[in-house]
N, C-alpha and C. Protein backbone atom coordinates (compact mmCIF):
# COMPACT_ATOMS: atom_id res chain seq x y z
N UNK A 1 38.16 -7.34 -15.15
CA UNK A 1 37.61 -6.09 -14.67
C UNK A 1 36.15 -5.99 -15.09
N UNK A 2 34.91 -5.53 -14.18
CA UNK A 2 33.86 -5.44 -14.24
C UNK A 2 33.92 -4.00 -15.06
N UNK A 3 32.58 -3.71 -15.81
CA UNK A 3 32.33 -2.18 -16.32
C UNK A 3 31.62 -1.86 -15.44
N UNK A 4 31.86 -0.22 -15.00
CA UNK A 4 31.28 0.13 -14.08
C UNK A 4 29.91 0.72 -14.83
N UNK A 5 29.36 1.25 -14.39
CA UNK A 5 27.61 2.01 -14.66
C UNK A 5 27.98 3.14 -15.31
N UNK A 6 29.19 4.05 -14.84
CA UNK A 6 28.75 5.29 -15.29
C UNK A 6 29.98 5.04 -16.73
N UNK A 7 29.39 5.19 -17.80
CA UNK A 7 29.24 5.40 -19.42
C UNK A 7 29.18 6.41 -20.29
N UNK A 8 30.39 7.56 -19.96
CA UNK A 8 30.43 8.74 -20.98
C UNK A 8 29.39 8.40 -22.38
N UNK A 9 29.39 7.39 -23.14
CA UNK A 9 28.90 7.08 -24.76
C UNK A 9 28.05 6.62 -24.25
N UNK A 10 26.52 6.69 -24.48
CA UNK A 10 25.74 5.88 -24.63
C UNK A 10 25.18 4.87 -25.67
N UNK A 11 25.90 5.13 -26.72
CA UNK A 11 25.64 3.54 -27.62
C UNK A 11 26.76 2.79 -27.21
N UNK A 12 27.85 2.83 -26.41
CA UNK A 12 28.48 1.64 -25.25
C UNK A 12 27.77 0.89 -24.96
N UNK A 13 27.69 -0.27 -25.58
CA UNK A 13 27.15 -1.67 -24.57
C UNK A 13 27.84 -1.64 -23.08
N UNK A 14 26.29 -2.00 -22.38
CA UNK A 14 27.33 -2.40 -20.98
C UNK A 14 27.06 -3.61 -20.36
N UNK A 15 28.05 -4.62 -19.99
CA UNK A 15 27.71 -6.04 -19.65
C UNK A 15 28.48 -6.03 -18.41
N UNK A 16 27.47 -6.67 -17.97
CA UNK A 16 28.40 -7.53 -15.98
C UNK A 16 27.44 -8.57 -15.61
N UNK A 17 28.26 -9.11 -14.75
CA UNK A 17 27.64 -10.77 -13.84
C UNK A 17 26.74 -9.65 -12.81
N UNK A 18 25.78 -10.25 -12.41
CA UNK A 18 25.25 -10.32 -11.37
C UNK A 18 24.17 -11.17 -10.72
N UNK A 19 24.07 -11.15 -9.26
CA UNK A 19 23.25 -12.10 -8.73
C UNK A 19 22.40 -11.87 -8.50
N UNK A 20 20.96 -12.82 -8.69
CA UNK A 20 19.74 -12.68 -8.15
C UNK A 20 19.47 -13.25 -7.22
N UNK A 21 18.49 -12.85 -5.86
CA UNK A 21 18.20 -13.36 -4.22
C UNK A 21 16.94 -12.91 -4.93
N UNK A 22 16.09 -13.72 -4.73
CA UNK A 22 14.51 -14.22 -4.52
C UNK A 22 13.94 -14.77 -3.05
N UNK A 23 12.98 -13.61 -2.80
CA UNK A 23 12.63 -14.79 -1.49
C UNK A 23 10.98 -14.73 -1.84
N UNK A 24 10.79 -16.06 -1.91
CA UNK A 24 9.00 -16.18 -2.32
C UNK A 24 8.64 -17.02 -1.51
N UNK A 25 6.80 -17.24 -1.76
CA UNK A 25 6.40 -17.84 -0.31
C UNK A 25 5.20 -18.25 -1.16
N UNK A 26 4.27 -19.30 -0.56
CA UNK A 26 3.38 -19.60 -1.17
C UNK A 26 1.68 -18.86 -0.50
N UNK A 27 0.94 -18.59 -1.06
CA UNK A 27 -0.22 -17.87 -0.30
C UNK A 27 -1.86 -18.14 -1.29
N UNK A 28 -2.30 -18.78 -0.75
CA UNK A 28 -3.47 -19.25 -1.57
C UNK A 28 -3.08 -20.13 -2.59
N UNK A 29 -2.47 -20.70 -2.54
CA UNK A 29 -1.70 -21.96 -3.53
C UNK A 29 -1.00 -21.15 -5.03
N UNK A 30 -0.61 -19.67 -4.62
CA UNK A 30 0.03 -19.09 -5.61
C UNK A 30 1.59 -18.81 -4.89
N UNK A 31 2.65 -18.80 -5.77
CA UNK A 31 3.70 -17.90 -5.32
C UNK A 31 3.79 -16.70 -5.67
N UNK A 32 4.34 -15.91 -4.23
CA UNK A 32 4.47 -14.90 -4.19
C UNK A 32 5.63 -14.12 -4.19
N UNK A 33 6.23 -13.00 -4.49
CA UNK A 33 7.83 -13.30 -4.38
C UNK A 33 7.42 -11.85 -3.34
N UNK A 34 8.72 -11.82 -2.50
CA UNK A 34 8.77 -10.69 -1.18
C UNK A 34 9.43 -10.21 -1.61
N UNK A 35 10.72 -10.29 -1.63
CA UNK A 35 11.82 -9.74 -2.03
C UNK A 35 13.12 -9.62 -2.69
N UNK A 36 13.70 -9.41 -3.58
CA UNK A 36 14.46 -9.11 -4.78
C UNK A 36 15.30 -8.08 -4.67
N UNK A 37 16.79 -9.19 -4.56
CA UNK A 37 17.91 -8.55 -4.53
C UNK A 37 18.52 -8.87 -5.36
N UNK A 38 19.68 -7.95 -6.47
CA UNK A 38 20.41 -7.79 -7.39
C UNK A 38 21.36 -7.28 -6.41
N UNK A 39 22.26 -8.07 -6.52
CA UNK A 39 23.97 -7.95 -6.73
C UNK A 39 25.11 -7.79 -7.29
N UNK A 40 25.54 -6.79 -7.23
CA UNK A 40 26.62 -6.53 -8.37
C UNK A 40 28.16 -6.13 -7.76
N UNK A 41 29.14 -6.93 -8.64
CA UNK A 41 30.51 -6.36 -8.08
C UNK A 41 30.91 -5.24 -8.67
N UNK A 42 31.31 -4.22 -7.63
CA UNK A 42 32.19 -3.22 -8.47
C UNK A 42 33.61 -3.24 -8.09
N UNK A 43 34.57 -3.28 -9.21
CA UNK A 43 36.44 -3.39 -9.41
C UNK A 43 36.52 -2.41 -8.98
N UNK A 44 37.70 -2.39 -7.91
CA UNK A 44 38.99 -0.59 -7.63
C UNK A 44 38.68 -0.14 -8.70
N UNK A 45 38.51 1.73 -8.72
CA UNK A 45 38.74 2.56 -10.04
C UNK A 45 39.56 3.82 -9.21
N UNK A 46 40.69 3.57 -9.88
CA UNK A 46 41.30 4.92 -9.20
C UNK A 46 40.80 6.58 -9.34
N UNK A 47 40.16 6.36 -10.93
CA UNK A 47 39.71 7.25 -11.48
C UNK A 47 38.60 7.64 -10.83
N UNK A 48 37.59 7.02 -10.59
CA UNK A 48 36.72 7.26 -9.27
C UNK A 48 36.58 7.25 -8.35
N UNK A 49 37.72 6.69 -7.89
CA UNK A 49 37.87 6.71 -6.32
C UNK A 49 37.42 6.12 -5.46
N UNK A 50 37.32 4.68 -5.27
CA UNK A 50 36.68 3.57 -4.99
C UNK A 50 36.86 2.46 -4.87
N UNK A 51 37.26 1.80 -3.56
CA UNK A 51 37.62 0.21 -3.42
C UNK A 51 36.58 -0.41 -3.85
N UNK A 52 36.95 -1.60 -4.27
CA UNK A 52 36.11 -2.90 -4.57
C UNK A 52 35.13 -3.43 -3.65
N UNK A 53 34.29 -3.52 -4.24
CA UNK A 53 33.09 -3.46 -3.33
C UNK A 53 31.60 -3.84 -4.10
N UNK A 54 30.40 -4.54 -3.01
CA UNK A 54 29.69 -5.18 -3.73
C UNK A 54 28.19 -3.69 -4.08
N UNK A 55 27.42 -3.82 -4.66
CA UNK A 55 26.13 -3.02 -4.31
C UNK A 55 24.85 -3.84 -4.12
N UNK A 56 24.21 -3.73 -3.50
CA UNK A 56 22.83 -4.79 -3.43
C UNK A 56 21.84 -3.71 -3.39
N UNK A 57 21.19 -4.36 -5.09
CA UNK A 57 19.77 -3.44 -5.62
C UNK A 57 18.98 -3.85 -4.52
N UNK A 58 17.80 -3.51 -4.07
CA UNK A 58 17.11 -4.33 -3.27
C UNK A 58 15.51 -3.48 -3.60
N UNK A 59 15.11 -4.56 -3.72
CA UNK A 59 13.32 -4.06 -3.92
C UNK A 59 12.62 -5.27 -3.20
N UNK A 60 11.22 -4.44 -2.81
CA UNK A 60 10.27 -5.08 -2.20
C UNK A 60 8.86 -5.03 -2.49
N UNK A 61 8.08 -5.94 -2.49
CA UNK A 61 6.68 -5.51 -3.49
C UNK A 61 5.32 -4.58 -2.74
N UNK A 62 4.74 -3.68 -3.23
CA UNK A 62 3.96 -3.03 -3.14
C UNK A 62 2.98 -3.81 -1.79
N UNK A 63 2.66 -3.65 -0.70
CA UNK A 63 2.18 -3.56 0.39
C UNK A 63 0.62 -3.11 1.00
N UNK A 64 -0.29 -4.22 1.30
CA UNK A 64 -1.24 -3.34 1.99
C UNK A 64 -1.47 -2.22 3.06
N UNK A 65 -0.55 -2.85 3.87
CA UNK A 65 -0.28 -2.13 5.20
C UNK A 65 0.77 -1.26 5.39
N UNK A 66 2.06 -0.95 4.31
CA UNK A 66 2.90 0.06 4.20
C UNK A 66 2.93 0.66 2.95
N UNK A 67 2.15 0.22 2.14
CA UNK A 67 2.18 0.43 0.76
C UNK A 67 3.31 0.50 -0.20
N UNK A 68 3.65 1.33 -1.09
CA UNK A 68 4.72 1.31 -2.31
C UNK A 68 5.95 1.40 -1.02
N UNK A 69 6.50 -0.11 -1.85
CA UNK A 69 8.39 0.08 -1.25
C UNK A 69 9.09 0.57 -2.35
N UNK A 70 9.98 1.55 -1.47
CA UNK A 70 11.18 1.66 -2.33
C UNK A 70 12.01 1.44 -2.62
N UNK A 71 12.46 1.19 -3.53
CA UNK A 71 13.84 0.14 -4.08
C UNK A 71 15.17 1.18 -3.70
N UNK A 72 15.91 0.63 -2.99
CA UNK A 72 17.41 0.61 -2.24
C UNK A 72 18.61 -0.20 -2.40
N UNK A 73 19.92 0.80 -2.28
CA UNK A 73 20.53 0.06 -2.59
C UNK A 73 22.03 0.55 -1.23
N UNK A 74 22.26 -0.87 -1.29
CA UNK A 74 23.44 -0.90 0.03
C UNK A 74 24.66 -1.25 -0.54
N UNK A 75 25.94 -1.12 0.17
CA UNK A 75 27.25 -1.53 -0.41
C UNK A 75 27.62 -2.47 0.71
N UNK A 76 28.42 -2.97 0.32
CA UNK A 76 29.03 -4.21 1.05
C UNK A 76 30.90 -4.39 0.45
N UNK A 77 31.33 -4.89 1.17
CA UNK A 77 32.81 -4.48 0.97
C UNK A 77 33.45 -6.10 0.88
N UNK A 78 32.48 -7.21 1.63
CA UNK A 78 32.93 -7.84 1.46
C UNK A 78 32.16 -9.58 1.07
N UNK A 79 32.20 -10.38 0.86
CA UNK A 79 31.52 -11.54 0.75
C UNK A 79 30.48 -12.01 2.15
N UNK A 80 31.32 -11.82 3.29
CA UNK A 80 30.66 -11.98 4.34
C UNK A 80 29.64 -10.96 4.79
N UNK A 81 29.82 -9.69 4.92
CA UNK A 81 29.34 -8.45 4.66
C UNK A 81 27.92 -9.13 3.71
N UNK A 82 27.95 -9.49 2.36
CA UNK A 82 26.87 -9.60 1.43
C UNK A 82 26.04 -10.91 2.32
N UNK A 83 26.61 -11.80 2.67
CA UNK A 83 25.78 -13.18 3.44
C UNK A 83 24.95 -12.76 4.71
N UNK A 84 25.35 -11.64 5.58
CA UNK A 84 24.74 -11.48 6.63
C UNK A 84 24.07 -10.36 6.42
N UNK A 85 24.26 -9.30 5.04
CA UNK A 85 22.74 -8.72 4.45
C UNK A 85 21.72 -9.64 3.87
N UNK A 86 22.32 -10.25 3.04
CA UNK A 86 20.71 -11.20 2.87
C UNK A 86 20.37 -12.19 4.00
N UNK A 87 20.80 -12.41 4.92
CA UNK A 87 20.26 -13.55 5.90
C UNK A 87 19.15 -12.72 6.22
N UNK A 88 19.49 -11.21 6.63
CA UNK A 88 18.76 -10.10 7.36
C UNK A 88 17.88 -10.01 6.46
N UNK A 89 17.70 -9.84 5.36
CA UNK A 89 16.91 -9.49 4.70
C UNK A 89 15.69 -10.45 4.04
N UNK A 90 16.05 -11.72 4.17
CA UNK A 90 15.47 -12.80 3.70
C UNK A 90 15.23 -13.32 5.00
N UNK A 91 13.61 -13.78 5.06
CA UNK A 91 12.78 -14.99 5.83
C UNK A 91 13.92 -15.97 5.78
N UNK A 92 13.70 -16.55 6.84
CA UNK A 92 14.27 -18.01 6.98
C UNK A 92 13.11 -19.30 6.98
N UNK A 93 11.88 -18.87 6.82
CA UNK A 93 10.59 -19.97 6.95
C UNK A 93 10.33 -19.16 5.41
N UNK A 94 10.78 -18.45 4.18
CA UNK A 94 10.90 -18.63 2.83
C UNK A 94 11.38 -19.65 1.84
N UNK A 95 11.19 -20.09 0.87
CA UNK A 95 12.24 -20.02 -0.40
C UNK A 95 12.75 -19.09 -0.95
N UNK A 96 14.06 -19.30 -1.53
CA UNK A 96 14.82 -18.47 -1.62
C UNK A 96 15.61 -19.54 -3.41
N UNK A 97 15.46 -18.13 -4.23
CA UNK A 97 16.54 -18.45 -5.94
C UNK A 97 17.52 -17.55 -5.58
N UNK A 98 18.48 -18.13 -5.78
CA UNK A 98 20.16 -17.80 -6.15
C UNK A 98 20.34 -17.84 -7.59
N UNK A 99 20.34 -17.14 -8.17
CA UNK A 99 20.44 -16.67 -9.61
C UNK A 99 21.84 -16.19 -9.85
N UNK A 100 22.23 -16.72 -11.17
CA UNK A 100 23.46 -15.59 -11.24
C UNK A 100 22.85 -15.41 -12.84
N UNK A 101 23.12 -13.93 -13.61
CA UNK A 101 22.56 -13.36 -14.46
C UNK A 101 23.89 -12.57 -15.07
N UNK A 102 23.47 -12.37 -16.75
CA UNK A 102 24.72 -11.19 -17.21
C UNK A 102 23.86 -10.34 -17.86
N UNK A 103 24.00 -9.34 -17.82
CA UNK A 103 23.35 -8.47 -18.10
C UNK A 103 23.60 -7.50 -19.30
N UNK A 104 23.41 -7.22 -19.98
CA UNK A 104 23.63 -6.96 -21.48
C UNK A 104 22.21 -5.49 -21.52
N UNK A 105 23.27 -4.30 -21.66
CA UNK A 105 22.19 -3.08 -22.09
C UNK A 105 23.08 -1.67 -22.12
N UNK A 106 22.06 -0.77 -22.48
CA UNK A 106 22.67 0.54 -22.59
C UNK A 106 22.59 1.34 -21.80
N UNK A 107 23.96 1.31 -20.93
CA UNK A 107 23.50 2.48 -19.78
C UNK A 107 22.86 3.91 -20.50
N UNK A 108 22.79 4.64 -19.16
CA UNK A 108 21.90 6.42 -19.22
C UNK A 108 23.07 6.83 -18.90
N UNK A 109 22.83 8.16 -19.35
CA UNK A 109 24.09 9.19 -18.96
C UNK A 109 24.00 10.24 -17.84
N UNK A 110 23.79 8.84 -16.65
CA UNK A 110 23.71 9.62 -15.57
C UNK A 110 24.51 9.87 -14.70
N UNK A 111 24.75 10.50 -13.70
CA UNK A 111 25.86 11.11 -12.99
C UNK A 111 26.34 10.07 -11.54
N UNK A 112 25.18 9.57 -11.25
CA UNK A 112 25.42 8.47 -10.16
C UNK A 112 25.75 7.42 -10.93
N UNK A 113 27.14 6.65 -10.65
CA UNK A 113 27.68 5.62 -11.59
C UNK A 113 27.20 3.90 -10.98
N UNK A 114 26.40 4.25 -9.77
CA UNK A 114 26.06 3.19 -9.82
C UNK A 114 24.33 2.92 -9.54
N UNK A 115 23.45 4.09 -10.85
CA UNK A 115 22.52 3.76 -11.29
C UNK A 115 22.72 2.94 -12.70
N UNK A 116 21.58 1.55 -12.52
CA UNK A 116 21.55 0.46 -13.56
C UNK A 116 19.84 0.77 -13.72
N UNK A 117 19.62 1.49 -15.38
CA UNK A 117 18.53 1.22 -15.75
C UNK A 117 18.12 0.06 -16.13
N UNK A 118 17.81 -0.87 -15.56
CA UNK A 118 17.36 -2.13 -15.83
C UNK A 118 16.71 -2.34 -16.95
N UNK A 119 15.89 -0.98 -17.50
CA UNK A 119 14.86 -1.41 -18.62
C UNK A 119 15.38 -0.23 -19.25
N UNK A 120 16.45 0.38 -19.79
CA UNK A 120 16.53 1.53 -20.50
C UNK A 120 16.39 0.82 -21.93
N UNK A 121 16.30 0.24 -22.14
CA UNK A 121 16.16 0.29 -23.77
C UNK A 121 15.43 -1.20 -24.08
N UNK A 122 14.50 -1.29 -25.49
CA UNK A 122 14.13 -2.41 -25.91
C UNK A 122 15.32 -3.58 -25.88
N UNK A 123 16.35 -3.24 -25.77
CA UNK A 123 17.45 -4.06 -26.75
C UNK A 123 17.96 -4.56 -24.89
N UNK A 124 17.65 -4.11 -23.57
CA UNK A 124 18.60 -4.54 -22.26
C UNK A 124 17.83 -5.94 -22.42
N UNK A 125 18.27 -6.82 -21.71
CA UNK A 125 17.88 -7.76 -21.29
C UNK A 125 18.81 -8.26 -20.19
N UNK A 126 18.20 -9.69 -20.08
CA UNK A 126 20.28 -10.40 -18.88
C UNK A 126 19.22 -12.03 -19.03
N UNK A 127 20.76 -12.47 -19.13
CA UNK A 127 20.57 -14.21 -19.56
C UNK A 127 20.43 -14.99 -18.04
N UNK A 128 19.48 -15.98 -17.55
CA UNK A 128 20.69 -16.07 -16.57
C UNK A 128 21.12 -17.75 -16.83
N UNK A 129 22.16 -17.70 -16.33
CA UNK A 129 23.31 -18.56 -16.32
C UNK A 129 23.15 -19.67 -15.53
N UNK A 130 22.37 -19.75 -14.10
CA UNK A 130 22.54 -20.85 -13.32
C UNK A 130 21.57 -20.63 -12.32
N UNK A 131 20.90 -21.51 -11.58
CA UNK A 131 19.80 -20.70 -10.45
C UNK A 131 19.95 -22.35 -9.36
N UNK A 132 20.27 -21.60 -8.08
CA UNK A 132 20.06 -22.39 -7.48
C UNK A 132 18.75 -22.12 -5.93
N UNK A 133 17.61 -23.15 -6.57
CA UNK A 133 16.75 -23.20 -5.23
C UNK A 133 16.83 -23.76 -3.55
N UNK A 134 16.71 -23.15 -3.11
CA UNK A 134 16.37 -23.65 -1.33
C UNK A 134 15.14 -23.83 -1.46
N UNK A 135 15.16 -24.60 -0.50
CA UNK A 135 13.68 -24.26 0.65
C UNK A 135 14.38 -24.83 2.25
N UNK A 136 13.71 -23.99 3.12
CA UNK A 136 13.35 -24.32 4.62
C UNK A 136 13.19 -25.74 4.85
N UNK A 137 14.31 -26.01 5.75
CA UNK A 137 13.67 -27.13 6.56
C UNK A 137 13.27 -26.91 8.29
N UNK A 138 11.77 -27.52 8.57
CA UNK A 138 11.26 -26.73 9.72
C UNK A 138 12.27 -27.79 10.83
N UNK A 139 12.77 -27.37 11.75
CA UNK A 139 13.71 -27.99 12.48
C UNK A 139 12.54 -28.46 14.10
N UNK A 140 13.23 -29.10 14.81
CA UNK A 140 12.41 -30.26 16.30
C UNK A 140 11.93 -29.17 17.16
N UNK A 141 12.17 -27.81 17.05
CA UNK A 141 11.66 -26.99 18.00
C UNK A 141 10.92 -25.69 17.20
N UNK A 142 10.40 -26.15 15.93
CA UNK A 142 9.57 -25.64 15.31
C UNK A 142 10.30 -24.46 14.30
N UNK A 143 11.19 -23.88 15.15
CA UNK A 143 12.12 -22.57 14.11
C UNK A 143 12.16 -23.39 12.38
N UNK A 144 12.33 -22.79 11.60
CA UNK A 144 12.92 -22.40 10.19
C UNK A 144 14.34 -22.21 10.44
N UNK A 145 14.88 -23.64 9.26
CA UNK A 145 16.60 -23.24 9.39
C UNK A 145 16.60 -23.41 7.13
N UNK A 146 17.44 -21.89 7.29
CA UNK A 146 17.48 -21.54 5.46
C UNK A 146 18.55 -21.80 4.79
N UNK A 147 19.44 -22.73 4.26
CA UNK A 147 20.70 -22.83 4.04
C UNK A 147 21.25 -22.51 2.63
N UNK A 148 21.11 -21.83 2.21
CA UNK A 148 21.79 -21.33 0.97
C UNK A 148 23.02 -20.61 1.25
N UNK A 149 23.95 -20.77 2.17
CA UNK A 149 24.92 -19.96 1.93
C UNK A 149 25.84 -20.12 1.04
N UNK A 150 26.32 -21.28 0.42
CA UNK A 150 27.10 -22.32 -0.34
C UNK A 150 26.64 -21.83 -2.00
N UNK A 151 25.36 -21.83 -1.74
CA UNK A 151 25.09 -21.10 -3.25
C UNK A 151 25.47 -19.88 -3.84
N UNK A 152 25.31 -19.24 -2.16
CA UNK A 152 25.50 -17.49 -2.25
C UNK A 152 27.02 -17.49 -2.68
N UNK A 153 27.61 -18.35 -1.96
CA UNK A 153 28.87 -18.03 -2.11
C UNK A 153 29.49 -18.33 -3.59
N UNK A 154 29.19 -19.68 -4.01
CA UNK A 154 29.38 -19.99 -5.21
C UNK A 154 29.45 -18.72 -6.38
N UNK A 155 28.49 -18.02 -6.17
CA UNK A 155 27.74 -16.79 -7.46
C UNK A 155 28.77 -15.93 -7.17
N UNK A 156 28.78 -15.57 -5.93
CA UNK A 156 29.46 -14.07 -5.48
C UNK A 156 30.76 -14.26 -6.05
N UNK A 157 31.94 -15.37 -5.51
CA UNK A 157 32.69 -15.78 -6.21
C UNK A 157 33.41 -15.77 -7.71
N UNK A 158 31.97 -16.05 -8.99
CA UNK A 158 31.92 -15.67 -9.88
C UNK A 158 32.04 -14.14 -10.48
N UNK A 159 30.91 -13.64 -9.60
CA UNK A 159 30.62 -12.51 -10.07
C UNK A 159 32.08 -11.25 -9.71
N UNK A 160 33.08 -12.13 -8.91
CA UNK A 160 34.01 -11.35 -8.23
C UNK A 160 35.26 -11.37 -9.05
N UNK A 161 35.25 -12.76 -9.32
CA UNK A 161 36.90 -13.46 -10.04
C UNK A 161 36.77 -13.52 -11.81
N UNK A 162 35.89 -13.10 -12.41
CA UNK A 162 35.32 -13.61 -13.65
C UNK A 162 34.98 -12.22 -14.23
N UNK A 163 34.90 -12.05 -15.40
CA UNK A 163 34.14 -10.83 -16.40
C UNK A 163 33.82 -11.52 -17.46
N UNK A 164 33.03 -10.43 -18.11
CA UNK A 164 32.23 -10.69 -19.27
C UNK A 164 33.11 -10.04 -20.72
N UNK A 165 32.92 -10.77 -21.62
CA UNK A 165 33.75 -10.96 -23.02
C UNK A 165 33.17 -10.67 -23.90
């Protein structure tokens, strides 16, 4: 069983798997990263009232032409569901990190149980565990073909069948 976010005690440690989606690109011989998705499973809670189901943090970086993005977050119900949000969401002429991460910190005592202060305390951090890179291969009729699904799946997997100890 995963811990969920919301944390009556706040000196409760709170630990879970989750995945990192990176999509970066190169621009003046620097990398750049676009976009950054965190994935997290949440277990049935009867007590809250809630099938099992994934959430995808999602942030995007600050913009000339639309300026400050705001970081969002979507649910997904199922593995396939999570593969055909990030296809959508991720370039296919990108690189792309498949991260899987555990995350170790002190939730807030907030009322939405599936806000994750990422930085609430000196002491949060998250290890990560395994990262797997893509890149694009440009295909005979010029398109971008992105194949990480095998990775995606690999993590999600984890992050689904597995908890933290």
């Amino acid at each position: 069983m995963i811990t969920t976010c919301k944390i009556d005690i706040m000196s409760e440690l709170q630990q879970f798997l989750y995945v990192l989606v990176k999509e970066n690109y190169t621009e003046g011989g620097k990398v750049k990263i676009d976009t950054v998705l965190r994935i997290v499973y949440w277990e049935a809670n009867e007590e809250l009232d809630y099938d099992s189901h994934f959430v995808i943090y999602g942030k995007r970086p600050k913009s000339k032409i639309t300026g400050k993005h705001t970081p969002y977050r979507l649910k997904c119900y199922t593995q396939d569901q999570v593969h055909k949000l990030v296809r959508t969401l991720v370039g296919s002429e990108h690189n792309v990190a498949i991260e899987l991460h555990q995350f170790y910190g002190y939730s807030d005592d907030s009322e939405d149980w599936y806000n994750i202060d990422w930085k609430n305390t000196p002491n949060d951090g998250s290890t990560e565990l395994v990262a797997f890179d893509t890149t694009p291969t440009k295909m005979i009729d010029g398109t971008y073909f992105l194949d990480f699904g095998a990775a995606l799946s690999k993590v999600l997997d984890v992050i689904e069948n597995n908890e933290v100890v």
